[in-house]
N, C-alpha and C. Protein backbone atom coordinates (compact mmCIF):
# COMPACT_ATOMS: atom_id res chain seq x y z
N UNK A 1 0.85 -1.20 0.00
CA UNK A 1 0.00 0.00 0.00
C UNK A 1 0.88 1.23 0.00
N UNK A 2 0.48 2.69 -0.73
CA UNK A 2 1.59 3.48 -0.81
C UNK A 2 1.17 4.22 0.43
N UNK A 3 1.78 5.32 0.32
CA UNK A 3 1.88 5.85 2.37
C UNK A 3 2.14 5.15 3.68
N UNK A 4 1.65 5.79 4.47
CA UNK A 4 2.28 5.58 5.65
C UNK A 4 1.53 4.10 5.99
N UNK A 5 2.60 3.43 6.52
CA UNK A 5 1.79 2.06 6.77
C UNK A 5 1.62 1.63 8.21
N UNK A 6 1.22 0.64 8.75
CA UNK A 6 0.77 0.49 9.55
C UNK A 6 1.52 -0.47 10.11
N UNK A 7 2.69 -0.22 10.62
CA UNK A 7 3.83 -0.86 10.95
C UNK A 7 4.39 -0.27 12.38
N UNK A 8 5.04 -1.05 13.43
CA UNK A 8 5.82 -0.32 14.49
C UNK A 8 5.16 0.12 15.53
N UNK A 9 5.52 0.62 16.55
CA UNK A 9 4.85 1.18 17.29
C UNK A 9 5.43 2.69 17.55
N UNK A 10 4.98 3.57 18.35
CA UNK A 10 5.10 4.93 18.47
C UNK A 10 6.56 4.71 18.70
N UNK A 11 7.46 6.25 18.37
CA UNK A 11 8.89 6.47 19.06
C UNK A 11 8.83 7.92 19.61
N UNK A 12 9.42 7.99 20.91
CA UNK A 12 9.24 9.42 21.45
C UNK A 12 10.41 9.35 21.69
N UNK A 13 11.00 10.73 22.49
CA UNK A 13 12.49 11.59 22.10
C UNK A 13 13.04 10.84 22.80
N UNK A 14 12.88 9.20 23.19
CA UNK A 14 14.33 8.86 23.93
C UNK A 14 14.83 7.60 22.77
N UNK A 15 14.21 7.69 21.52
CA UNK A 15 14.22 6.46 21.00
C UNK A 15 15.72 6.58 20.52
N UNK A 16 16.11 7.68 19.70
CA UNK A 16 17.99 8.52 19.76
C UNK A 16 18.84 7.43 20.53
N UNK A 17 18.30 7.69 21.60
CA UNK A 17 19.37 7.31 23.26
C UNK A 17 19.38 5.59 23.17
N UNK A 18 17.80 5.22 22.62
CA UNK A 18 17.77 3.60 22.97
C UNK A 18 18.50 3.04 21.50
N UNK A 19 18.93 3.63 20.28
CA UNK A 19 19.87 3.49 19.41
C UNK A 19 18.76 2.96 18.24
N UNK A 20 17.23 3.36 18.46
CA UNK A 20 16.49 2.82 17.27
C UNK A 20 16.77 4.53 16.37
N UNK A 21 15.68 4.19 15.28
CA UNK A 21 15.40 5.13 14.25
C UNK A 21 14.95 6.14 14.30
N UNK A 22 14.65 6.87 15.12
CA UNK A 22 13.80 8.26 15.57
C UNK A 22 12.84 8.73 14.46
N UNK A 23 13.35 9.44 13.30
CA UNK A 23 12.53 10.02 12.84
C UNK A 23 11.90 9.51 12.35
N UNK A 24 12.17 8.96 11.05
CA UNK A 24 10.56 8.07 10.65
C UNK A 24 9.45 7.22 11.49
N UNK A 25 10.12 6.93 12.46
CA UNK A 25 9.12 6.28 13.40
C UNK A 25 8.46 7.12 14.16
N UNK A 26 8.60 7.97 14.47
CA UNK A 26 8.29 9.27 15.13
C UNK A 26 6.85 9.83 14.35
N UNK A 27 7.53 9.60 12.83
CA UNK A 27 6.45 10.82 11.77
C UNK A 27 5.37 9.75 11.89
N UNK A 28 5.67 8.30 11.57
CA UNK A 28 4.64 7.66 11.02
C UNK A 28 3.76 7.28 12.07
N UNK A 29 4.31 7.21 13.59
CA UNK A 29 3.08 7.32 14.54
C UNK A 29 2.06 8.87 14.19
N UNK A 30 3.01 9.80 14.14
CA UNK A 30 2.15 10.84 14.51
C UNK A 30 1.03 10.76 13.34
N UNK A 31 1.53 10.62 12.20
CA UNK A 31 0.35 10.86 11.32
C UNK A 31 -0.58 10.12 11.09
N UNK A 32 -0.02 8.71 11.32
CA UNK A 32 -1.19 7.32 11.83
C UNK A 32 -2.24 8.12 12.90
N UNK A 33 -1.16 8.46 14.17
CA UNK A 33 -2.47 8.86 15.06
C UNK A 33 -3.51 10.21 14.34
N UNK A 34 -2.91 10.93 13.61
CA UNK A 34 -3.73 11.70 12.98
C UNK A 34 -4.75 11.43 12.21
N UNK A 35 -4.71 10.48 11.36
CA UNK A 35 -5.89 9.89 10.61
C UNK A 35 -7.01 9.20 11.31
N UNK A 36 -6.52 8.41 12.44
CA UNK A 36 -7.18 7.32 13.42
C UNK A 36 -8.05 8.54 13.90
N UNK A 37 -7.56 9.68 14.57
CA UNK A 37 -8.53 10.74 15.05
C UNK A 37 -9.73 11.25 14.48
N UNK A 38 -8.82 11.43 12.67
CA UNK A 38 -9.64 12.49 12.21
C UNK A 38 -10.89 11.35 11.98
N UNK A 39 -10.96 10.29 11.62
CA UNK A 39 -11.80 9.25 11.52
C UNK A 39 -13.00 9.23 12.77
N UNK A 40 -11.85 8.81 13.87
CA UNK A 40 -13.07 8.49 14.87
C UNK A 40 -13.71 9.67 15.35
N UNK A 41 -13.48 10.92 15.35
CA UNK A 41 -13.96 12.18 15.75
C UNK A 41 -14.70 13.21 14.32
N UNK A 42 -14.34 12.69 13.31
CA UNK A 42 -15.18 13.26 12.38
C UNK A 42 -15.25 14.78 11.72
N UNK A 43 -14.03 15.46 12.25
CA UNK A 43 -13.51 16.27 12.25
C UNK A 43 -12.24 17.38 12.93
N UNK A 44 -11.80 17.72 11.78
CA UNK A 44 -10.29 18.35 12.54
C UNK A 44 -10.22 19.13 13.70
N UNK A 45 -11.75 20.28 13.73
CA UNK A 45 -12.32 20.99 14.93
C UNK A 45 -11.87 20.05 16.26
N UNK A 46 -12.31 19.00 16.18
CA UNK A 46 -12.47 18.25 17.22
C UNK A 46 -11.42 17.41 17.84
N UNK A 47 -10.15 17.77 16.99
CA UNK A 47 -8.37 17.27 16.77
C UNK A 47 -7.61 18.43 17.52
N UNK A 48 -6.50 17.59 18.63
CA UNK A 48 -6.07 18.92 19.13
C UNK A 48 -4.68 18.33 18.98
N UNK A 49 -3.46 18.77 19.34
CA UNK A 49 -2.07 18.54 19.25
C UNK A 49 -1.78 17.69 20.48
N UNK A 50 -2.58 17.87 21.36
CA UNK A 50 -2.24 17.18 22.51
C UNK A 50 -2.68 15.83 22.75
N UNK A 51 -4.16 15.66 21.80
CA UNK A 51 -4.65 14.26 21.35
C UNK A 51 -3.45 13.07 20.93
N UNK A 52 -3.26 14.12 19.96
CA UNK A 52 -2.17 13.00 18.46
C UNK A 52 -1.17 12.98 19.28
N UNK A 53 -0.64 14.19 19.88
CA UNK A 53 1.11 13.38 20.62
C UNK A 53 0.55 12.05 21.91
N UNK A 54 -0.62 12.65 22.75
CA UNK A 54 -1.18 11.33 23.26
C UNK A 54 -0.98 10.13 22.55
N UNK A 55 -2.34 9.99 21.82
CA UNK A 55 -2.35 8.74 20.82
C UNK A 55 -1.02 8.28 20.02
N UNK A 56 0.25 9.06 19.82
CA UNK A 56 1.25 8.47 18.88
C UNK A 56 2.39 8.44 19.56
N UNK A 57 2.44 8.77 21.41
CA UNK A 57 3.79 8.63 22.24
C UNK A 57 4.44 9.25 22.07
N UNK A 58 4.35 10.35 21.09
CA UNK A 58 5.43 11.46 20.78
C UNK A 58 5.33 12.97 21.99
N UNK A 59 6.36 13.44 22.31
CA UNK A 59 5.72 14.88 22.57
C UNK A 59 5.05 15.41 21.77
N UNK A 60 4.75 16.77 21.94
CA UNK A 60 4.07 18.40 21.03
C UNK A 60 5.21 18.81 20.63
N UNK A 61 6.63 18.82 21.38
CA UNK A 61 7.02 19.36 20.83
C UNK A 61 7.98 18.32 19.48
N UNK A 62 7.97 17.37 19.22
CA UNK A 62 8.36 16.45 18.46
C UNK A 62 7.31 17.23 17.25
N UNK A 63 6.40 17.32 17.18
CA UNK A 63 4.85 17.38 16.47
C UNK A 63 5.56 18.75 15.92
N UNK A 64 5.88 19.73 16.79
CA UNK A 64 5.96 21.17 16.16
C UNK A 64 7.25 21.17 15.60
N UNK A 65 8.24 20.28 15.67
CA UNK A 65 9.46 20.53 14.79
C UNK A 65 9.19 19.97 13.73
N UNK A 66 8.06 19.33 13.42
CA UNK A 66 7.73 18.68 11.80
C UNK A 66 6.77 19.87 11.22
N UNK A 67 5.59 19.96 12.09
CA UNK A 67 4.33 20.75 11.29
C UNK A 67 4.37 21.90 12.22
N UNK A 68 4.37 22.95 11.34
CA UNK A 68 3.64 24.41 12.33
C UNK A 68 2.21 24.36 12.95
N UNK A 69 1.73 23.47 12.40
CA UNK A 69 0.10 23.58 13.23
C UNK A 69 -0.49 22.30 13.04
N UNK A 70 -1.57 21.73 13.59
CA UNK A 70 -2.51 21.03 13.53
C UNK A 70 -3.05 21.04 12.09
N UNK A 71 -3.42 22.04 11.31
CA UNK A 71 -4.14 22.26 10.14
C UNK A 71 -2.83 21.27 9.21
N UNK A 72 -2.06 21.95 9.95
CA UNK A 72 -0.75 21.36 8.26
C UNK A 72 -0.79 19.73 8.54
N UNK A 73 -0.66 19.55 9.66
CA UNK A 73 -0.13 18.02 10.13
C UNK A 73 -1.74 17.05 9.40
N UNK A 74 -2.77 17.34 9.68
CA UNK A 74 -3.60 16.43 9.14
C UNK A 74 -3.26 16.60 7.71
N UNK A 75 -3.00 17.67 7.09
CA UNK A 75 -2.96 17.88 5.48
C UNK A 75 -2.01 16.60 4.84
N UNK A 76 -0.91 17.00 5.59
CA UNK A 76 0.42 16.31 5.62
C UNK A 76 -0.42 14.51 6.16
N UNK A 77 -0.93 13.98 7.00
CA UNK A 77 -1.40 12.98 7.20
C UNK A 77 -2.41 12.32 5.82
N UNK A 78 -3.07 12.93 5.71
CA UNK A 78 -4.17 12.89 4.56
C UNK A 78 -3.15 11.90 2.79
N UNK A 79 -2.60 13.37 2.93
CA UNK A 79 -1.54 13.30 1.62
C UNK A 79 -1.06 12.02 1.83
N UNK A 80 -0.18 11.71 2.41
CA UNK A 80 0.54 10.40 3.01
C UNK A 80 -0.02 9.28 2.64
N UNK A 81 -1.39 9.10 2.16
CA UNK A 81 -2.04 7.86 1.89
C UNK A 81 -2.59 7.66 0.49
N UNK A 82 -2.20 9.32 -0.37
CA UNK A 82 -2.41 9.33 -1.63
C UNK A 82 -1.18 8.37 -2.43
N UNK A 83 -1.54 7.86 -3.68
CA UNK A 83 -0.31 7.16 -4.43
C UNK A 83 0.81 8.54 -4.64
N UNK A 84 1.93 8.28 -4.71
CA UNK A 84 2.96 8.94 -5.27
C UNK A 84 2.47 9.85 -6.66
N UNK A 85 3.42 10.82 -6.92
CA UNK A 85 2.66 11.56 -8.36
C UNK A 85 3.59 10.68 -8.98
N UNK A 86 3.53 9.93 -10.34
CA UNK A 86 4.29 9.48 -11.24
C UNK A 86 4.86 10.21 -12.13
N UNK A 87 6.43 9.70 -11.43
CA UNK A 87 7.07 10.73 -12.32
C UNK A 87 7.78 9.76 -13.53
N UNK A 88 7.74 8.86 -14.06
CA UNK A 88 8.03 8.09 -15.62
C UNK A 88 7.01 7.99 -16.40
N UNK A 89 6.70 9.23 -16.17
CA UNK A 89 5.46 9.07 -17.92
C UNK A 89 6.11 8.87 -19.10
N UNK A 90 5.43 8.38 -19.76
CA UNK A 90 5.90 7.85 -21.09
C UNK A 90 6.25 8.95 -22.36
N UNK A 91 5.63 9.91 -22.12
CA UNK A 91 5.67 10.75 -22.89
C UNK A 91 5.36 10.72 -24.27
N UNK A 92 4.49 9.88 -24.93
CA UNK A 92 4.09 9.54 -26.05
C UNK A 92 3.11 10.12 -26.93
N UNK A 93 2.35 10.44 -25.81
CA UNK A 93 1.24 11.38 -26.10
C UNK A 93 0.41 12.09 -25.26
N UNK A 94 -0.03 12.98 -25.10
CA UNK A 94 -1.11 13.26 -24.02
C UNK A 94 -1.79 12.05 -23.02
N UNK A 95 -2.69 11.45 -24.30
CA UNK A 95 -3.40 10.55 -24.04
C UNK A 95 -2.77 9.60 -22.87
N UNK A 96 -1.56 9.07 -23.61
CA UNK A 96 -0.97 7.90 -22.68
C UNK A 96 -0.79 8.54 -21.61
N UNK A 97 0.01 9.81 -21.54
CA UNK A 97 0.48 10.07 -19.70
C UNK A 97 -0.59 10.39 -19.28
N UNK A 98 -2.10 10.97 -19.72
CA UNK A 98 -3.37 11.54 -18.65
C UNK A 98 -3.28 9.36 -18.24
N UNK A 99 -3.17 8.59 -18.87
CA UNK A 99 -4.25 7.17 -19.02
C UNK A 99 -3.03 6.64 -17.68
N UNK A 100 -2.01 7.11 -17.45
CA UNK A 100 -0.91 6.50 -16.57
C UNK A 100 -0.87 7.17 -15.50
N UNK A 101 -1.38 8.46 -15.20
CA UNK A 101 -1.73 9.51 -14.28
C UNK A 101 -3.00 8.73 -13.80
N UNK A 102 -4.27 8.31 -14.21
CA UNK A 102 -5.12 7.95 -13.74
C UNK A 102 -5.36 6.69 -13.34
N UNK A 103 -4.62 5.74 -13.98
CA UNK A 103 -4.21 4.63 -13.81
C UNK A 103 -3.34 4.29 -12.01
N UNK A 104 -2.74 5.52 -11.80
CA UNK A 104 -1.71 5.18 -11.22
C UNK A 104 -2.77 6.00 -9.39
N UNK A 105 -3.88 6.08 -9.73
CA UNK A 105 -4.67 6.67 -8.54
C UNK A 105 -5.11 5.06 -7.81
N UNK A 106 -5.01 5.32 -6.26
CA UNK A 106 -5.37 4.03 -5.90
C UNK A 106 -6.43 3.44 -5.69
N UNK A 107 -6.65 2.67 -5.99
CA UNK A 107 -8.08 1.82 -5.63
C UNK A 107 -8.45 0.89 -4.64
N UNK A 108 -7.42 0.85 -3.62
CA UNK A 108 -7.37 -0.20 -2.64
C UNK A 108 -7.38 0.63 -1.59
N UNK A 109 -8.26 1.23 -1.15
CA UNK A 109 -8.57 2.29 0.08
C UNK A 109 -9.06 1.35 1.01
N UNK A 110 -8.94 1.38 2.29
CA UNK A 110 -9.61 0.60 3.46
C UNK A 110 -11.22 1.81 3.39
N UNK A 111 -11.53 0.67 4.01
CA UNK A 111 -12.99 1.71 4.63
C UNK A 111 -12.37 2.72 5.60
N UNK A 112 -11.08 2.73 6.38
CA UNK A 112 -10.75 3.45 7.31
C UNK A 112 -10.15 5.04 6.45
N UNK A 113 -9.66 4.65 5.41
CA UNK A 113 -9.16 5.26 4.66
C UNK A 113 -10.03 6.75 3.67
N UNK A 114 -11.10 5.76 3.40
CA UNK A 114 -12.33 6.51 2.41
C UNK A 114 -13.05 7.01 3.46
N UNK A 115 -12.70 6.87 4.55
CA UNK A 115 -13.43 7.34 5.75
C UNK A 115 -12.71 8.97 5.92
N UNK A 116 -11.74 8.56 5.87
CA UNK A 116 -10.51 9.68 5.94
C UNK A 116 -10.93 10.97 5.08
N UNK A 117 -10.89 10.52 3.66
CA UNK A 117 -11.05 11.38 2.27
C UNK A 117 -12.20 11.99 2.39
N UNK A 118 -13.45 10.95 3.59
CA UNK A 118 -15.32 11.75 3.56
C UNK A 118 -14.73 12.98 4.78
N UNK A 119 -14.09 12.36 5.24
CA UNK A 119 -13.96 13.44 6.79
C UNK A 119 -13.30 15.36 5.96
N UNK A 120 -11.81 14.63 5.49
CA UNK A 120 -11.47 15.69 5.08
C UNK A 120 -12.23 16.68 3.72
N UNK A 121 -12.87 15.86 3.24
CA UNK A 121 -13.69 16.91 2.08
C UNK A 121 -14.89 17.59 3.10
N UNK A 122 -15.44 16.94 3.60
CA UNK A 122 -16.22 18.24 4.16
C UNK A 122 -15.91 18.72 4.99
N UNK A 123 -14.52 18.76 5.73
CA UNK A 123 -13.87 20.11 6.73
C UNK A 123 -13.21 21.23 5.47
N UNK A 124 -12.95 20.77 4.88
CA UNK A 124 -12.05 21.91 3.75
C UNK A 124 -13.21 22.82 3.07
N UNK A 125 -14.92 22.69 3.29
CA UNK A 125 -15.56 23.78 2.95
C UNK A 125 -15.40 24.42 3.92
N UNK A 126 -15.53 24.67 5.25
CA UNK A 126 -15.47 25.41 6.47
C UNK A 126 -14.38 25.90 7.30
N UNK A 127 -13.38 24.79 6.89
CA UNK A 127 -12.09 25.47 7.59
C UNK A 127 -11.08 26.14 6.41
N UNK A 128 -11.26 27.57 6.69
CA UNK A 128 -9.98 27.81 5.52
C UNK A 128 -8.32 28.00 6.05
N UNK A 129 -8.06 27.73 6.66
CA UNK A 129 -6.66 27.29 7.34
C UNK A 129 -6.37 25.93 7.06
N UNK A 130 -7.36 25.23 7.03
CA UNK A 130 -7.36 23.74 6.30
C UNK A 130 -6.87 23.54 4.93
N UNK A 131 -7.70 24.60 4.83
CA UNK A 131 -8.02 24.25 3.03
C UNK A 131 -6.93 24.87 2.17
N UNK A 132 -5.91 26.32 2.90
CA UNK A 132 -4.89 26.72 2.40
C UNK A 132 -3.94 26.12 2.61
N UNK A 133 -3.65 25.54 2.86
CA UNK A 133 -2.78 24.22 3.93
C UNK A 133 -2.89 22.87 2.51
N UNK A 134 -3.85 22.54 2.43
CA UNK A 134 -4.41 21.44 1.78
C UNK A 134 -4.00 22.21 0.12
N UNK A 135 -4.10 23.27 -0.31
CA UNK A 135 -3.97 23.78 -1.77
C UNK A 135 -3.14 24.14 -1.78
N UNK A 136 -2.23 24.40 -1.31
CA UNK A 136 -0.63 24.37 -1.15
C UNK A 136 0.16 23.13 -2.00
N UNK A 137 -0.47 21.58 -1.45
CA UNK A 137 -0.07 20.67 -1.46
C UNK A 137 -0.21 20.35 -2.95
N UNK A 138 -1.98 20.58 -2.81
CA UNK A 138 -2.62 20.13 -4.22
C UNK A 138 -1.77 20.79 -5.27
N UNK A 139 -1.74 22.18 -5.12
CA UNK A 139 -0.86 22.63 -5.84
C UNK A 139 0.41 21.88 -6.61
N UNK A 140 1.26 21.22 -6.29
CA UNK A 140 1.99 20.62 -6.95
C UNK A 140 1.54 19.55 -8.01
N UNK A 141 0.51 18.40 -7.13
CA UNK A 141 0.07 17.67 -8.24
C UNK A 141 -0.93 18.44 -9.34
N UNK A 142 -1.57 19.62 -9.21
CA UNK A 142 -2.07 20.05 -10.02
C UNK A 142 -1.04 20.70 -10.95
N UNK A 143 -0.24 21.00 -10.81
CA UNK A 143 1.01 21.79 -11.86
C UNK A 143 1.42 20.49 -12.26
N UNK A 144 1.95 19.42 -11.86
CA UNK A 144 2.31 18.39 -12.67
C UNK A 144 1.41 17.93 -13.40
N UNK A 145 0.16 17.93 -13.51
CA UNK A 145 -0.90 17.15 -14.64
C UNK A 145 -0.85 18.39 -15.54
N UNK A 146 -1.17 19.50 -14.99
CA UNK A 146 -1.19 20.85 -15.96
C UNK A 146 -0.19 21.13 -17.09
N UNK A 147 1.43 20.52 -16.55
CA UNK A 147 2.41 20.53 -17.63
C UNK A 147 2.15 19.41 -18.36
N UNK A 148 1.18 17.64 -18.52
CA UNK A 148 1.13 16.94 -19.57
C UNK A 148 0.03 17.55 -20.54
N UNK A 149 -0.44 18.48 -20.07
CA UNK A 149 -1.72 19.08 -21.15
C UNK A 149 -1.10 20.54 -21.89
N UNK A 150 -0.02 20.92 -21.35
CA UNK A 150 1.07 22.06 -22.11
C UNK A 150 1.96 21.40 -23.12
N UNK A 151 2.36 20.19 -22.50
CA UNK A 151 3.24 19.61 -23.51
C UNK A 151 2.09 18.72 -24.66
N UNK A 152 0.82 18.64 -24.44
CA UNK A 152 -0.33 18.72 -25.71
C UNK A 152 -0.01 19.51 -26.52
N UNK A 153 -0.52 20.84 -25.89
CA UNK A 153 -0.46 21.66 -26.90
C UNK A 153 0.69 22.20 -27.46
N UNK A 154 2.15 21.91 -27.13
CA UNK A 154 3.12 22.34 -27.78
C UNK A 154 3.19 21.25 -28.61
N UNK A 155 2.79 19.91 -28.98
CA UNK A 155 2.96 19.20 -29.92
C UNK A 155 1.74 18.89 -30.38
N UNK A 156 0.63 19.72 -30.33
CA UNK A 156 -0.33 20.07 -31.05
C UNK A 156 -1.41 19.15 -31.06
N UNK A 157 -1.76 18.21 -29.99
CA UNK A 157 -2.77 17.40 -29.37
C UNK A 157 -3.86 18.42 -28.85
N UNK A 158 -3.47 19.12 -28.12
CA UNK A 158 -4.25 19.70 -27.28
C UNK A 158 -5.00 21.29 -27.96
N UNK A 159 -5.78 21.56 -28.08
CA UNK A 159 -5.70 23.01 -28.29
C UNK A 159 -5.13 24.30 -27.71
N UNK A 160 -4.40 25.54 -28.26
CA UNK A 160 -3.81 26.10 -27.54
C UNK A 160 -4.93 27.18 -26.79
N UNK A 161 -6.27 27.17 -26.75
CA UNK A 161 -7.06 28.24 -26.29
C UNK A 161 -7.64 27.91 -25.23
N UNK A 162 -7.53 25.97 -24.27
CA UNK A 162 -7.74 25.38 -23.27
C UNK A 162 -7.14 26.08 -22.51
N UNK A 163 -8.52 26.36 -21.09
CA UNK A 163 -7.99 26.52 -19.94
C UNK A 163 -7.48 25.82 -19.07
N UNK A 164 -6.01 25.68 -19.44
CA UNK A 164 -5.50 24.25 -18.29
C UNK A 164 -5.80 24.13 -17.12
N UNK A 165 -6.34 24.82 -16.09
CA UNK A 165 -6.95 24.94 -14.74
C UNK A 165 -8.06 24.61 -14.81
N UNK A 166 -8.61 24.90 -15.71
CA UNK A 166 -10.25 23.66 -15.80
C UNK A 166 -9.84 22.42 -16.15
N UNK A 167 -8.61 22.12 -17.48
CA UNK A 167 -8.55 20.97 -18.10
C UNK A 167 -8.59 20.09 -16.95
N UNK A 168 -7.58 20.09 -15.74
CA UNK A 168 -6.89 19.75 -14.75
C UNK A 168 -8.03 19.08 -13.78
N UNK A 169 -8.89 20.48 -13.90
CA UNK A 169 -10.22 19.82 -12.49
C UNK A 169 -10.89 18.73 -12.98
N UNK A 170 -10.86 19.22 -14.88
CA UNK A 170 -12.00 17.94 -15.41
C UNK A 170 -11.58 16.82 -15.42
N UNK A 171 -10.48 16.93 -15.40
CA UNK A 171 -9.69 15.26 -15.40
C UNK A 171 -9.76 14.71 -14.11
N UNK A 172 -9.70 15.31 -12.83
CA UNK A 172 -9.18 15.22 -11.69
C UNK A 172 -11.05 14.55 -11.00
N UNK A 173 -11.64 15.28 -11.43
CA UNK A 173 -12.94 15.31 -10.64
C UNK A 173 -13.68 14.16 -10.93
N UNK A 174 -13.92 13.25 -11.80
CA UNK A 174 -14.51 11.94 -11.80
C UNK A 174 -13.75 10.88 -11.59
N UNK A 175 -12.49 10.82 -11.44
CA UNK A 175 -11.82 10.10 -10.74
C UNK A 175 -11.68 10.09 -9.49
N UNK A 176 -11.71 11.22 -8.53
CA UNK A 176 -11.71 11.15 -7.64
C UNK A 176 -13.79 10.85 -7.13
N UNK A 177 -14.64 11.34 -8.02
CA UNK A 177 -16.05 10.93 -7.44
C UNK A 177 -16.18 9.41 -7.15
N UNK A 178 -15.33 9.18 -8.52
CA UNK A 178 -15.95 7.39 -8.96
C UNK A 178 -15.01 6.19 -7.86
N UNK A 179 -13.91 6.79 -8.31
CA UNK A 179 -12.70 5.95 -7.74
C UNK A 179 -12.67 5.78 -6.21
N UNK A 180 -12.91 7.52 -5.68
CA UNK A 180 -12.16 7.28 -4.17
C UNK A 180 -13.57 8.01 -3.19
N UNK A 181 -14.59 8.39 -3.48
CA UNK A 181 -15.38 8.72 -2.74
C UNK A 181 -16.63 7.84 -3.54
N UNK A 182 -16.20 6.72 -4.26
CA UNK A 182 -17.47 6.07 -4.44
C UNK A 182 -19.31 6.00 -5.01
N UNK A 183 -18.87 6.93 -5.18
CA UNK A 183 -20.38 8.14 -6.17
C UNK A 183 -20.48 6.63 -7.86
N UNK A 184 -21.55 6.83 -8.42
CA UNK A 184 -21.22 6.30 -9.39
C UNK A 184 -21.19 4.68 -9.54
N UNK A 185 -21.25 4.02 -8.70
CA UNK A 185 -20.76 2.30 -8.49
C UNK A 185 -20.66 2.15 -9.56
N UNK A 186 -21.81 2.20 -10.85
CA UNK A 186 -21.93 1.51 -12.09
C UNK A 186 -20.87 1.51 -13.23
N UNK A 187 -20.16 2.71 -12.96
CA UNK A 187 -19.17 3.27 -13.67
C UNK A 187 -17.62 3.09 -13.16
N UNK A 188 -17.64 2.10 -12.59
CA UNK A 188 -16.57 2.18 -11.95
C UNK A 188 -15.32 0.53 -12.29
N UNK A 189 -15.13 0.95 -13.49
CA UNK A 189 -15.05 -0.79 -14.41
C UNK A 189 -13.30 -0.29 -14.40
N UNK A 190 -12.63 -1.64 -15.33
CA UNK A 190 -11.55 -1.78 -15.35
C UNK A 190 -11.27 -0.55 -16.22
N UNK A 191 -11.75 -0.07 -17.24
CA UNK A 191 -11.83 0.70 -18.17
C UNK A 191 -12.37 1.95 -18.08
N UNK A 192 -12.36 2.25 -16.75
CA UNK A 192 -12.84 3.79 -16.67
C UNK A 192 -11.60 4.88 -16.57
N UNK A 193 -10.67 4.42 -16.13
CA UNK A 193 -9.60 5.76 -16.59
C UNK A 193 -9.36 5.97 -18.20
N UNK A 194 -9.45 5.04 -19.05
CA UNK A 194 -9.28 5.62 -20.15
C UNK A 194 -10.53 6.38 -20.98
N UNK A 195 -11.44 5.84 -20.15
CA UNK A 195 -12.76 6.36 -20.63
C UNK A 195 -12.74 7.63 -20.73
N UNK A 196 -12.28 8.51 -19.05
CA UNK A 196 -12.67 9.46 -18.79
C UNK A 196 -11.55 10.32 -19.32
N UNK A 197 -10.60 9.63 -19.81
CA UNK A 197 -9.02 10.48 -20.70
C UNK A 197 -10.01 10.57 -22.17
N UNK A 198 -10.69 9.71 -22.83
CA UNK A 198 -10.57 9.65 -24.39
C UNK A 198 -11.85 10.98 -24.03
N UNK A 199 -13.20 10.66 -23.32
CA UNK A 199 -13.79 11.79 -23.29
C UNK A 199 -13.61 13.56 -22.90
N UNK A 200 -12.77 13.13 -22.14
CA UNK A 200 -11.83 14.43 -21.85
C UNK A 200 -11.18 15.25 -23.55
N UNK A 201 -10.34 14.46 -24.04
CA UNK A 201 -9.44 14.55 -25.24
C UNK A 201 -10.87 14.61 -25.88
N UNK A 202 -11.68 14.62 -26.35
CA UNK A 202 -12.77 15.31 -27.23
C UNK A 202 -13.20 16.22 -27.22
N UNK A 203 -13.33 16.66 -26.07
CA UNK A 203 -13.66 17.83 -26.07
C UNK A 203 -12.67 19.22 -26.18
N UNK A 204 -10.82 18.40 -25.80
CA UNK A 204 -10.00 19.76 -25.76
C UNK A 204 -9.12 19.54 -26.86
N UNK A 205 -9.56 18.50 -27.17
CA UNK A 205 -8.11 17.89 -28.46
C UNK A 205 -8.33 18.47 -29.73
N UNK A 206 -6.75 18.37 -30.40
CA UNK A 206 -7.22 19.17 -31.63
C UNK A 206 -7.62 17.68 -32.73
């Protein structure tokens, strides 16, 4: 499974001294305990710093030399369980890298997990410290899909009068309904990432 896994038990600041691994064991309690929270409490409101270093054996202050706040640390937790952005696209065509970009989104979510993704989509309408925190992040994978639909249109797949910031959402948004928040069951076949690439490419392709 990609992200943080479910391995080990907590390490707090004497783990150095006892000659284990400190940091990664350190991060991956804390952000384990972060998800386990945001799950069983149903929202970040209801998440405090003193919970998660509880629940993950770490101090606060272990917590604050990684994340400046609570808002970042769930962001940072959240992310952690997304697949990696793929960076060996093939580069062949549009088509193929959107079909390897979507391909490469995961489908093996626990219920604990999709539990995770329901929690955090509806705190990010209400909390905007969340949500700037959270588009920060997005930000990158959205500039990386945004440059395979530039390098369209510099080799003349794509049209050059597409708004790549829509192209981006349209690609982004039924994969994430169908795939990871489950909307859709019927549509949800071996063959739906390329589906939603070839219908995409009709409407922006030259």
């Amino acid at each position: 499974m990609d992200g943080v896994q479910r391995e080990g038990q907590s390490c707090d600041d004497t783990c150095a001294q006892q000659g284990r691994p400190r940091s990664s064991e350190a991060s991956r309690s804390i952000l384990l305990a972060a998800l386990d929270l945001l799950v069983e409490r149903g929202s970040v409101g209801s998440i405090s710093i003193e919970a998660i270093a509880d629940r993950s054996g770490v101090s606060k202050a272990t917590i604050y030399r990684r994340w400046s706040s609570k808002e970042e640390l769930i962001v940072a937790a959240v992310d952690s369980i997304k697949a990696a952005v793929v960076q060996d696209l093939p580069h062949t065509s549009v088509r193929d890298d959107l079909i390897r970009l979507a391909s490469n989104m995961r489908t093996d979510l626990s219920p604990h997990e999709l539990a995770v993704f329901k929690a955090i989509s509806l705190e990010l309408k209400s909390n905007e410290k969340l949500r700037e925190h959270n588009d920060r992040v997005m930000q990158k994978r959205r500039q990386f899909i945004k440059d395979v639909f530039q390098r369209g249109i510099e080799r003349g797949e794509v049209r050059p009068d597409v708004d790549l910031d829509l192209a981006v959402v349209m690609f982004i948004s039924p994969l994430m309904s169908v795939r990871v928040y489950e909307n859709f069951p019927d549509l949800n076949s071996d063959d739906f990432a390329p589906k939603v690439v070839d219908t995409l490419l009709q409407g922006i392709g030259t």
